[in-house]
N, C-alpha and C. Protein backbone atom coordinates (compact mmCIF):
# COMPACT_ATOMS: atom_id res chain seq x y z
N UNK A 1 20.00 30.98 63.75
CA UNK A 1 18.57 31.18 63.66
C UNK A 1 18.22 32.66 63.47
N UNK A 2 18.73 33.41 64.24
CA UNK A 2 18.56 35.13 63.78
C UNK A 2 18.50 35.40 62.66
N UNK A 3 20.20 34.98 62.12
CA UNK A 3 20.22 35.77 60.67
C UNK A 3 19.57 34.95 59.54
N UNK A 4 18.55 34.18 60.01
CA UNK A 4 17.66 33.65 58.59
C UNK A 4 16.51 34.41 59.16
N UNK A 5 16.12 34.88 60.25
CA UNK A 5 14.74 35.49 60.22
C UNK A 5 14.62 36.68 60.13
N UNK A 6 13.15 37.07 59.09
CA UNK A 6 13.08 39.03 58.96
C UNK A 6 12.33 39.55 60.15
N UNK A 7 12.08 39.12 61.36
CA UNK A 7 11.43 39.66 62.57
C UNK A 7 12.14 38.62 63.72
N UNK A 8 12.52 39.48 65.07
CA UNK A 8 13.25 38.78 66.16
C UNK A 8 12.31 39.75 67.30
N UNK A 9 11.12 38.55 67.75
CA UNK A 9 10.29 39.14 69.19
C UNK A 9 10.57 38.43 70.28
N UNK A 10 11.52 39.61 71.18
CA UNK A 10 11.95 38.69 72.63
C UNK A 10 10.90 39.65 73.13
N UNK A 11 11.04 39.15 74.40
CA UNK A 11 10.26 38.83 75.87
C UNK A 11 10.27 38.55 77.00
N UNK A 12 10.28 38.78 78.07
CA UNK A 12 10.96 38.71 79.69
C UNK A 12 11.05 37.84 80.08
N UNK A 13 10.42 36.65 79.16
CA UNK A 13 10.14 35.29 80.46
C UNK A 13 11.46 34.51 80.64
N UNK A 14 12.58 34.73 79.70
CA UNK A 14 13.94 34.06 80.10
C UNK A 14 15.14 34.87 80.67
N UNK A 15 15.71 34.53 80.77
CA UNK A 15 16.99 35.25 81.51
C UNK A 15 17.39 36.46 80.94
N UNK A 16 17.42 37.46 81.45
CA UNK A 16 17.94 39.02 81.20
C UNK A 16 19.34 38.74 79.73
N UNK A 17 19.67 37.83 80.55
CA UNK A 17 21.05 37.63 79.91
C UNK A 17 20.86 36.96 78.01
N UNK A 18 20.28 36.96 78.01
CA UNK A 18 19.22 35.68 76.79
C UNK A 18 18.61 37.18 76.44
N UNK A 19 18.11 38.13 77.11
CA UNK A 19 17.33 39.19 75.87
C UNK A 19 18.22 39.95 75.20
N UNK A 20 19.22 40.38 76.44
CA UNK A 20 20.41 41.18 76.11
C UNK A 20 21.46 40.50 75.18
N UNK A 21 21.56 39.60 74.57
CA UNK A 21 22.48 39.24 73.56
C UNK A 21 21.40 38.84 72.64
N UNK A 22 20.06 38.36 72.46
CA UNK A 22 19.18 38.44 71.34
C UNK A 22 19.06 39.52 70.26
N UNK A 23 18.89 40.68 71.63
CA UNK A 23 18.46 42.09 71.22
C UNK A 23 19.65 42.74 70.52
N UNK A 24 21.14 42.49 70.85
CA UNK A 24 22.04 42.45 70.49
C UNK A 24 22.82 41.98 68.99
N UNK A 25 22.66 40.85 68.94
CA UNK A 25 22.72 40.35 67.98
C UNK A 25 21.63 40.53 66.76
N UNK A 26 20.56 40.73 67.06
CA UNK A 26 19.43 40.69 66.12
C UNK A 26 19.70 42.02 65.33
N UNK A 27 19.84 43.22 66.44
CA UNK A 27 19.98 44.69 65.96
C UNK A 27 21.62 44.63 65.18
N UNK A 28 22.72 44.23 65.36
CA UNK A 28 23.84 43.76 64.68
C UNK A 28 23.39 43.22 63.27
N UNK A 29 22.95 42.35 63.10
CA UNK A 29 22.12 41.70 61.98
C UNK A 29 21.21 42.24 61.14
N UNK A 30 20.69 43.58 61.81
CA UNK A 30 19.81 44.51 60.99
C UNK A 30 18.20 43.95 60.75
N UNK A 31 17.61 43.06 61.52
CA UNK A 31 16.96 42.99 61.77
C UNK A 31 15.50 43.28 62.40
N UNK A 32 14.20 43.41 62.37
CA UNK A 32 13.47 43.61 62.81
C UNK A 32 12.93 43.44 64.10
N UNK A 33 13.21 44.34 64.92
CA UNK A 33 13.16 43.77 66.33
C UNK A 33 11.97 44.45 67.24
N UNK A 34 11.27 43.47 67.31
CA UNK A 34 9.95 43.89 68.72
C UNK A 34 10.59 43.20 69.88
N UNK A 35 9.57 43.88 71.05
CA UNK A 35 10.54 43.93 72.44
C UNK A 35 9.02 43.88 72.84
N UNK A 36 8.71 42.84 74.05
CA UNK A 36 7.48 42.61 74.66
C UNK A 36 7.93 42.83 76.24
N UNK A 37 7.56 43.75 76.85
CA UNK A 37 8.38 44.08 78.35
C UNK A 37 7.61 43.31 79.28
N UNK A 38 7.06 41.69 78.93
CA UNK A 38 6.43 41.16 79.97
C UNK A 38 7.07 39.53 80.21
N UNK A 39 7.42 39.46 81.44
CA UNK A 39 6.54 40.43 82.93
C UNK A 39 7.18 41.71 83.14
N UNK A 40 7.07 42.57 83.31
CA UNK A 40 7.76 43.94 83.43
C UNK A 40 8.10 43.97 84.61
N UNK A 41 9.38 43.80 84.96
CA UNK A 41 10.15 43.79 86.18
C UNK A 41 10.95 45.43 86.54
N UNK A 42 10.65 46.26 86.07
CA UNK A 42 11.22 47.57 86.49
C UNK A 42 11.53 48.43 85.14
N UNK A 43 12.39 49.23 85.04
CA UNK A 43 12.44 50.29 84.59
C UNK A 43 13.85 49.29 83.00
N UNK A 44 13.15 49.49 81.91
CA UNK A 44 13.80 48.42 80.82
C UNK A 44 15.48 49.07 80.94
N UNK A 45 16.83 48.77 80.21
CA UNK A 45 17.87 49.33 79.72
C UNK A 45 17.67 50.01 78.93
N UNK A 46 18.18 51.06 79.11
CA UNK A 46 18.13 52.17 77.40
C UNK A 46 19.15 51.11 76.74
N UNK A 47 20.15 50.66 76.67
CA UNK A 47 20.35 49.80 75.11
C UNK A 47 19.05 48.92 74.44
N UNK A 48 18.54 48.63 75.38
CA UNK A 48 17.17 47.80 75.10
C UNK A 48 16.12 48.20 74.27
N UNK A 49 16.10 49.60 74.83
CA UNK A 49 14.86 50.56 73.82
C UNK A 49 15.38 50.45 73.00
N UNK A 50 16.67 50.92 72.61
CA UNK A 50 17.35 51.42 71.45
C UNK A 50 17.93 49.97 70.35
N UNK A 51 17.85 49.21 71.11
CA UNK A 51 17.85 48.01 70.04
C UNK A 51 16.55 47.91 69.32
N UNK A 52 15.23 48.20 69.93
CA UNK A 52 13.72 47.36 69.95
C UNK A 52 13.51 48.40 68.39
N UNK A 53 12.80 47.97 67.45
CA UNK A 53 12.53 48.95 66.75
C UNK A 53 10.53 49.08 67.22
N UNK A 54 9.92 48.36 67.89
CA UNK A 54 9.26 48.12 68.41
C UNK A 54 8.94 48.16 69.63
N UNK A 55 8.88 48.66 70.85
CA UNK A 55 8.46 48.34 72.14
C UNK A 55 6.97 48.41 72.18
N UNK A 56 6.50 47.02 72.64
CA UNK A 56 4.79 46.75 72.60
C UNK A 56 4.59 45.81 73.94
N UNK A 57 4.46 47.18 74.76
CA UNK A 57 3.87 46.51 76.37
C UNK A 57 2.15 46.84 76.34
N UNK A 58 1.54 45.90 77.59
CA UNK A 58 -0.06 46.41 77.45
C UNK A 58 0.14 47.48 78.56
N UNK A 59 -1.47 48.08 78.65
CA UNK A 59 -1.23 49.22 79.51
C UNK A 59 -1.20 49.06 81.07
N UNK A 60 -0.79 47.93 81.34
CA UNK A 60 0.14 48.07 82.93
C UNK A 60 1.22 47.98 83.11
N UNK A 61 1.79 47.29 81.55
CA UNK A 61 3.38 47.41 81.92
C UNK A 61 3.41 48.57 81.71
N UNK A 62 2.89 49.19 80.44
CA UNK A 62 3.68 50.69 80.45
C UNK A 62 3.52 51.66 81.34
N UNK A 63 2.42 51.45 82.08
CA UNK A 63 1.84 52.00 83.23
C UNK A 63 3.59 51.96 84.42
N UNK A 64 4.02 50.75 84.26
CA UNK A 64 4.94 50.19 85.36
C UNK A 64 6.29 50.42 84.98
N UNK A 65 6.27 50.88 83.41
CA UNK A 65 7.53 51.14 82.93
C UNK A 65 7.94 52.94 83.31
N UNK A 66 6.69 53.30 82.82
CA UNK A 66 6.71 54.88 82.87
C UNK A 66 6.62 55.33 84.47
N UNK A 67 5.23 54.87 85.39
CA UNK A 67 5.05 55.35 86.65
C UNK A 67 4.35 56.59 86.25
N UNK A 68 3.43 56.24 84.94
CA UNK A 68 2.16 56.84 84.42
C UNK A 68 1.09 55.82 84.19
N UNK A 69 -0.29 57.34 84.55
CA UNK A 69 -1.15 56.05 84.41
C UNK A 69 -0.99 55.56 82.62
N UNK A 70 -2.32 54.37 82.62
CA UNK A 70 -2.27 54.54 81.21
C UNK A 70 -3.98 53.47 81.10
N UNK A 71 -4.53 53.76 82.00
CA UNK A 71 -6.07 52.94 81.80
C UNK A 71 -7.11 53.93 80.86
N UNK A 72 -6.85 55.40 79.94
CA UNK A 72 -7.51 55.50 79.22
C UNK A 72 -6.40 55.51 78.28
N UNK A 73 -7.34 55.97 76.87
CA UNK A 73 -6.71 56.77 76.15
C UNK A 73 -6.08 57.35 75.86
N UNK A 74 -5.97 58.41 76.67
CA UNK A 74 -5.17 59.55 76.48
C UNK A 74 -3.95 59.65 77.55
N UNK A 75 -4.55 58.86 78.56
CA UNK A 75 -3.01 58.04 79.50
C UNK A 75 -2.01 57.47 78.90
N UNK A 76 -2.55 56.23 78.24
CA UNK A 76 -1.42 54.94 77.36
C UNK A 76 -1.29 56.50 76.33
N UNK A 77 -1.75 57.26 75.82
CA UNK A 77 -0.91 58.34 74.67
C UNK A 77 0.19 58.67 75.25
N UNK A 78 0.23 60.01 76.83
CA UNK A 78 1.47 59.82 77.37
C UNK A 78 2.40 58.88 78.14
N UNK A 79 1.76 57.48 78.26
CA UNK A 79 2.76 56.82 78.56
C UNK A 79 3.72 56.71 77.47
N UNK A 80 3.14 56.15 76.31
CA UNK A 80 3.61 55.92 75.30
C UNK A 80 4.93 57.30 74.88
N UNK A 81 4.72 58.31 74.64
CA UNK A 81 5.26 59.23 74.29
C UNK A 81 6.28 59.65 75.17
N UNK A 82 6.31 59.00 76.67
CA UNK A 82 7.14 59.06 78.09
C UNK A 82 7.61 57.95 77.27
N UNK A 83 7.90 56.54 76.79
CA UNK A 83 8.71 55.48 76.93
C UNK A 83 9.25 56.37 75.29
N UNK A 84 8.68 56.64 74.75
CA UNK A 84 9.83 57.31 73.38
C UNK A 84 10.95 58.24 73.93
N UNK A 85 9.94 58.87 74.83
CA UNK A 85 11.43 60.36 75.08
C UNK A 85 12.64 59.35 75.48
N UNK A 86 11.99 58.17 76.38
CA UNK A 86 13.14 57.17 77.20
C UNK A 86 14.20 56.37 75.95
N UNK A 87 13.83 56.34 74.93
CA UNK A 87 15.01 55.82 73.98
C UNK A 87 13.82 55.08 73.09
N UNK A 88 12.69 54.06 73.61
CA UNK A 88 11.66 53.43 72.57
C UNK A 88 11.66 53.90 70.90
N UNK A 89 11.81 54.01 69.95
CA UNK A 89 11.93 54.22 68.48
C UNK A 89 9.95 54.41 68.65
N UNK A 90 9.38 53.42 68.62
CA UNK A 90 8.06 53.03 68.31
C UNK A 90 7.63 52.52 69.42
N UNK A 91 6.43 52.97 69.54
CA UNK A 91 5.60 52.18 70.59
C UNK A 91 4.31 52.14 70.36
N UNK A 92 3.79 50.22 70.68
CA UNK A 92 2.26 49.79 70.30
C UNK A 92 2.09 49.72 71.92
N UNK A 93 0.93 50.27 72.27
CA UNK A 93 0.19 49.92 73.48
C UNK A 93 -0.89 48.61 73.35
N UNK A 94 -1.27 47.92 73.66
CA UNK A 94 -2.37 46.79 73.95
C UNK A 94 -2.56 47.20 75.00
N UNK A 95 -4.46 47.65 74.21
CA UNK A 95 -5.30 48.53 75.26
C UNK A 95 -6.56 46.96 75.53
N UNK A 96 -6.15 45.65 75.68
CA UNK A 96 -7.39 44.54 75.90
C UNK A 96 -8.38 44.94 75.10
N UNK A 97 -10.13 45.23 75.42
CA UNK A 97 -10.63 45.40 74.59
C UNK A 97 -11.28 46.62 73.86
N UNK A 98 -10.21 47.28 74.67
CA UNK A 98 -10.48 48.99 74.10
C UNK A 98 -9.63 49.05 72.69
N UNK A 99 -8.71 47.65 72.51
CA UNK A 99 -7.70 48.00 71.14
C UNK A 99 -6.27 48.17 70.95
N UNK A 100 -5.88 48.41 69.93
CA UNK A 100 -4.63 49.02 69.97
C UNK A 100 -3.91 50.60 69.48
N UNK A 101 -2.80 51.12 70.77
CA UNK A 101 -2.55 52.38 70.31
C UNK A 101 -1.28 52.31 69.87
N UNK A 102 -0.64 52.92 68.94
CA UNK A 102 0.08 52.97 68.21
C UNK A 102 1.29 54.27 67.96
N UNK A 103 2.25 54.65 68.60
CA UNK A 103 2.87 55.83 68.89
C UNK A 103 4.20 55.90 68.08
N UNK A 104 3.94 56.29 66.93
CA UNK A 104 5.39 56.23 65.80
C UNK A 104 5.80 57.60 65.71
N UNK A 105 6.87 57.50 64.65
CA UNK A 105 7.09 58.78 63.96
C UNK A 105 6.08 59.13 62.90
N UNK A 106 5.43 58.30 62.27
CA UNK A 106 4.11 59.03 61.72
C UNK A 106 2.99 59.24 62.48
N UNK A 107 2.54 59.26 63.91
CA UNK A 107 1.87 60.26 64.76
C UNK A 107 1.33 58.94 65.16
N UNK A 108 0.29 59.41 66.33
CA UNK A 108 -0.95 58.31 67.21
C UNK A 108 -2.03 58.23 66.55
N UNK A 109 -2.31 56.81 66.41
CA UNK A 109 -3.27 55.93 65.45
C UNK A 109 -3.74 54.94 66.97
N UNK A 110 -5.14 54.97 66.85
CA UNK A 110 -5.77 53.88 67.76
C UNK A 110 -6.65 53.14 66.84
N UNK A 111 -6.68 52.03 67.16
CA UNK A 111 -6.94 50.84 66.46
C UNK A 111 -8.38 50.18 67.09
N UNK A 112 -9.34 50.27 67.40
CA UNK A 112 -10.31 49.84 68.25
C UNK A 112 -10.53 48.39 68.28
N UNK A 113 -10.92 47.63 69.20
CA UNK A 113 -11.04 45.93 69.41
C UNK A 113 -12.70 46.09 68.57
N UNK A 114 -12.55 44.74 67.99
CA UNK A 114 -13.76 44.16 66.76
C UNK A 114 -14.45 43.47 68.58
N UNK A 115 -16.21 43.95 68.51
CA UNK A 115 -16.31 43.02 69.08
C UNK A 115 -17.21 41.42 69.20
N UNK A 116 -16.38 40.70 70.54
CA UNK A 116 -16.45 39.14 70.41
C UNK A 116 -17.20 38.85 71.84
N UNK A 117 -17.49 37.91 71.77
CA UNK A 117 -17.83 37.45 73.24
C UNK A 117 -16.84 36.32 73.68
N UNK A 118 -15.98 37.32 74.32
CA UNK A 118 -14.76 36.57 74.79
C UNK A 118 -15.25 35.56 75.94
N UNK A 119 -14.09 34.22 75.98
CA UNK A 119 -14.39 33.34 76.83
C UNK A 119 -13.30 33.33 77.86
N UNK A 120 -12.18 33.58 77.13
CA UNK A 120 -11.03 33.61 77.85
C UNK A 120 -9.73 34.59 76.99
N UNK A 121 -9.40 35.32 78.02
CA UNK A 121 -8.06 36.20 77.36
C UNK A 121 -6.61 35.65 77.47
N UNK A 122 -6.81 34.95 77.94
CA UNK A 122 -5.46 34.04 78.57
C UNK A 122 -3.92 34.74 77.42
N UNK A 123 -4.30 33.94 76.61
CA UNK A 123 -3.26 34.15 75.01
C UNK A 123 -3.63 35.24 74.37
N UNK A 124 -4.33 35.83 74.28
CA UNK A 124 -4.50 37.18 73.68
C UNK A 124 -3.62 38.20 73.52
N UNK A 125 -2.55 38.23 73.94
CA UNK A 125 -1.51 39.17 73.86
C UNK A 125 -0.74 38.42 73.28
N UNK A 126 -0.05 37.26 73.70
CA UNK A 126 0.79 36.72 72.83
C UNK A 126 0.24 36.12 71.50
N UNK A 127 -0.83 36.18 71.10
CA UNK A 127 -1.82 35.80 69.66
C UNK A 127 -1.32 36.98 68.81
N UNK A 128 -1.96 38.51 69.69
CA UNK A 128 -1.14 39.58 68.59
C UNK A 128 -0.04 39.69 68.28
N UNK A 129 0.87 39.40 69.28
CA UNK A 129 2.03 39.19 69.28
C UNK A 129 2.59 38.87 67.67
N UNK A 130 2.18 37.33 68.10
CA UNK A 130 2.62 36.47 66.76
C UNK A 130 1.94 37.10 65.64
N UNK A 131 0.41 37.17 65.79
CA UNK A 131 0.24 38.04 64.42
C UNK A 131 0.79 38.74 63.54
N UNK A 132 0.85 39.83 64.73
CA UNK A 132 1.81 41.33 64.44
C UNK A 132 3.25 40.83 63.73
N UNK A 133 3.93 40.20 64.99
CA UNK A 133 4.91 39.73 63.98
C UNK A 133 5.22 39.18 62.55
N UNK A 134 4.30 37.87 62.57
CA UNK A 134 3.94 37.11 60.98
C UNK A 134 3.83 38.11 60.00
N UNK A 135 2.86 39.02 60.03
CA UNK A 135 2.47 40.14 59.30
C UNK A 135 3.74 40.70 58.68
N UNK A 136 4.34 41.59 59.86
CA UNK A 136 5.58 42.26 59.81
C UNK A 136 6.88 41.70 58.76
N UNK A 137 7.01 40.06 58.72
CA UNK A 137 7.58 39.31 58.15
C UNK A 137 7.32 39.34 56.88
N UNK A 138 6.08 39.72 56.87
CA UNK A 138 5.67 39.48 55.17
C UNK A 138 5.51 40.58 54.41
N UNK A 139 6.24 41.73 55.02
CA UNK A 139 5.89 43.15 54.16
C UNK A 139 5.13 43.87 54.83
N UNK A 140 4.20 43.25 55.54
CA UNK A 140 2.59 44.30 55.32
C UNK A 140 3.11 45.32 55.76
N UNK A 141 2.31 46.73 55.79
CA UNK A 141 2.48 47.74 56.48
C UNK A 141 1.75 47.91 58.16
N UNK A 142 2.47 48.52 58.89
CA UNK A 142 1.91 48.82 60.42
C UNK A 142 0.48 48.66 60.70
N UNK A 143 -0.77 49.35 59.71
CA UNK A 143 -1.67 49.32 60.07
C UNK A 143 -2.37 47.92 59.67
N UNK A 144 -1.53 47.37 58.87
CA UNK A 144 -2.34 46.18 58.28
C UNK A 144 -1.84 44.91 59.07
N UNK A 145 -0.53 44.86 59.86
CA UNK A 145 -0.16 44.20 60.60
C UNK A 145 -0.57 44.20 62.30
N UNK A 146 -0.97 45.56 62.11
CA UNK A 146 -1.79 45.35 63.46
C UNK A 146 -3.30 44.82 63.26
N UNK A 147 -3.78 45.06 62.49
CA UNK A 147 -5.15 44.53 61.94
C UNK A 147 -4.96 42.60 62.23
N UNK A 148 -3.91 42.66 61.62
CA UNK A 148 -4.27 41.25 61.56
C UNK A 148 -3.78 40.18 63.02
N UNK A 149 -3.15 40.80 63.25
CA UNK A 149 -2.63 40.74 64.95
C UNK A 149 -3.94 40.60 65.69
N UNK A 150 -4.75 41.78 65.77
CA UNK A 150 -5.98 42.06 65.95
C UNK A 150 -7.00 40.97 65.66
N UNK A 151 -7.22 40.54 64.87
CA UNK A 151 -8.20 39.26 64.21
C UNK A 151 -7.46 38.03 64.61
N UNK A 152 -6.32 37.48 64.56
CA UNK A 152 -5.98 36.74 65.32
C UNK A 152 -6.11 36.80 67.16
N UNK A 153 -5.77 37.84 67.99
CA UNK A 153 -6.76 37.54 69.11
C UNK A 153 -7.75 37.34 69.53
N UNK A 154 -8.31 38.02 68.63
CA UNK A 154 -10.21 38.01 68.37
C UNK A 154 -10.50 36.73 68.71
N UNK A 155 -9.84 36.11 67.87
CA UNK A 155 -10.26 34.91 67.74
C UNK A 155 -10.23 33.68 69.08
N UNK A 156 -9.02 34.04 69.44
CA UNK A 156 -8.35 33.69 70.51
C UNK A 156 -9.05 33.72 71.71
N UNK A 157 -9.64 34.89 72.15
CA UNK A 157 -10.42 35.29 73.43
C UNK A 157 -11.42 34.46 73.09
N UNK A 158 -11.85 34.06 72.44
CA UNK A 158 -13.40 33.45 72.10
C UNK A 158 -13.34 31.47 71.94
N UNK A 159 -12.05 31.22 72.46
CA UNK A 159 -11.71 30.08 72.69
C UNK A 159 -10.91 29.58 74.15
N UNK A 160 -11.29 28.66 74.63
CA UNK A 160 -10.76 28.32 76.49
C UNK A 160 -8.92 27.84 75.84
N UNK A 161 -8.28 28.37 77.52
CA UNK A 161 -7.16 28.00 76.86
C UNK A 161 -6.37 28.77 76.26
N UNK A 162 -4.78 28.48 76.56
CA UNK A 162 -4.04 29.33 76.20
C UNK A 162 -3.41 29.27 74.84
N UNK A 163 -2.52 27.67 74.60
CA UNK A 163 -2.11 27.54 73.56
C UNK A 163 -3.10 26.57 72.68
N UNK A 164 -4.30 26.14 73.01
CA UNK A 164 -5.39 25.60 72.12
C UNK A 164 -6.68 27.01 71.19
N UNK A 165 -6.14 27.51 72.16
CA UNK A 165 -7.03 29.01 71.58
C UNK A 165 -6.50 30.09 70.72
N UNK A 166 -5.22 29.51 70.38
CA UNK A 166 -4.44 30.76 69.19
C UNK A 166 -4.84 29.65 67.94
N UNK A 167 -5.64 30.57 67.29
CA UNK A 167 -5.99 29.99 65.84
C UNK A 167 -4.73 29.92 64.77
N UNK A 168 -5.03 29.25 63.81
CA UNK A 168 -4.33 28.51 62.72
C UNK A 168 -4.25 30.00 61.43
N UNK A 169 -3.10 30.12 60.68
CA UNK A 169 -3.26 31.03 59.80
C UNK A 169 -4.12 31.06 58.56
N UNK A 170 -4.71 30.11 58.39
CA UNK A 170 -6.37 29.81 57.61
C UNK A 170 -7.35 30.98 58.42
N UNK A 171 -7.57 30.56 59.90
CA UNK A 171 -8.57 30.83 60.04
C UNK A 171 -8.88 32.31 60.41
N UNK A 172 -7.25 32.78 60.41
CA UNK A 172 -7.02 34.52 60.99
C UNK A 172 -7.59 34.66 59.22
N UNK A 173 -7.05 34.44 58.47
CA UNK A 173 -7.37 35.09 56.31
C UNK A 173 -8.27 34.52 56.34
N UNK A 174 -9.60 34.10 56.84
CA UNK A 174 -10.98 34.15 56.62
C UNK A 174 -11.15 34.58 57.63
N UNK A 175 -10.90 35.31 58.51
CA UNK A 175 -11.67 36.38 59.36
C UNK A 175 -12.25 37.75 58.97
């Protein structure tokens, strides 16, 4: 299953042992790899960063990764720039509805949330998630893949429910 896919996004919720040979194998494979540090259980592996070409925690994990704040702006900036010195390649912050920050080798880009009258956030992280990813799969570039990541939660918060509230890929390309 790896080596047919152009994006591999693990995530904490299964066994350590299950990320660490994903992350492994995927980066072996040359693959595109995002790394979601939730639930954030402590301080990640540096092989881990260094597999992720991506690390995209919101701002309490990174808050919990670093042991910086990160509830503004300019906090999630040095958290972000604390989890690069740590081995991270790239790092997206998910700032809820302040947006997304973005910490590459082409510099810090914040992304601001469109706004909705959210009903529920439940899936909202894992909506961009998939977005971001899908996107990523298909070429787009960073800013256009977070965009659309972006419009897919949008959407999401504004529906009850976790997995009934991540919209269909119709309805993210008429957003």
């Amino acid at each position: 299953m790896l080596a047919a896919a152009d994006v591999v996004l693990c995530q904490l919720e299964v066994p350590t042992a299950t990320v660490k040979a994903a992350l492994e194998m995927a980066r072996g494979l040359g693959k595109l790899v995002l790394l979601n540090p939730a639930p954030v259980c402590g301080p990640l592996p540096a092989e881990w960063l260094a597999a992720a070409d991506y690390l995209i925690p919101n701002e309490l994990e990174a808050a919990a990764l670093t042991g910086l704040p990160a509830g503004t702006l300019d906090e999630a900036i040095l958290a972000a720039q604390a989890l690069r010195q740590s081995g991270a390649r790239n790092v997206i912050i998910t700032l809820g509805a302040r947006g997304i920050l973005s910490v590459t080798d082409e510099g810090v880009a914040h992304y601001p949330a469109g706004k909705v009258d959210a009903i529920d956030t439940t899936a909202a992280g894992d909506t961009f998630l998939g977005g971001l990813a899908a996107a990523m799969s298909w070429g787009w570039t960073l800013p256009d893949a977070i965009h659309f990541g972006q419009a897919a939660a949008s959407l999401s918060v504004t529906r009850a429910g976790a997995q009934p509230s991540i919209p269909y890929l119709n309805e993210v390309r008429s957003k």
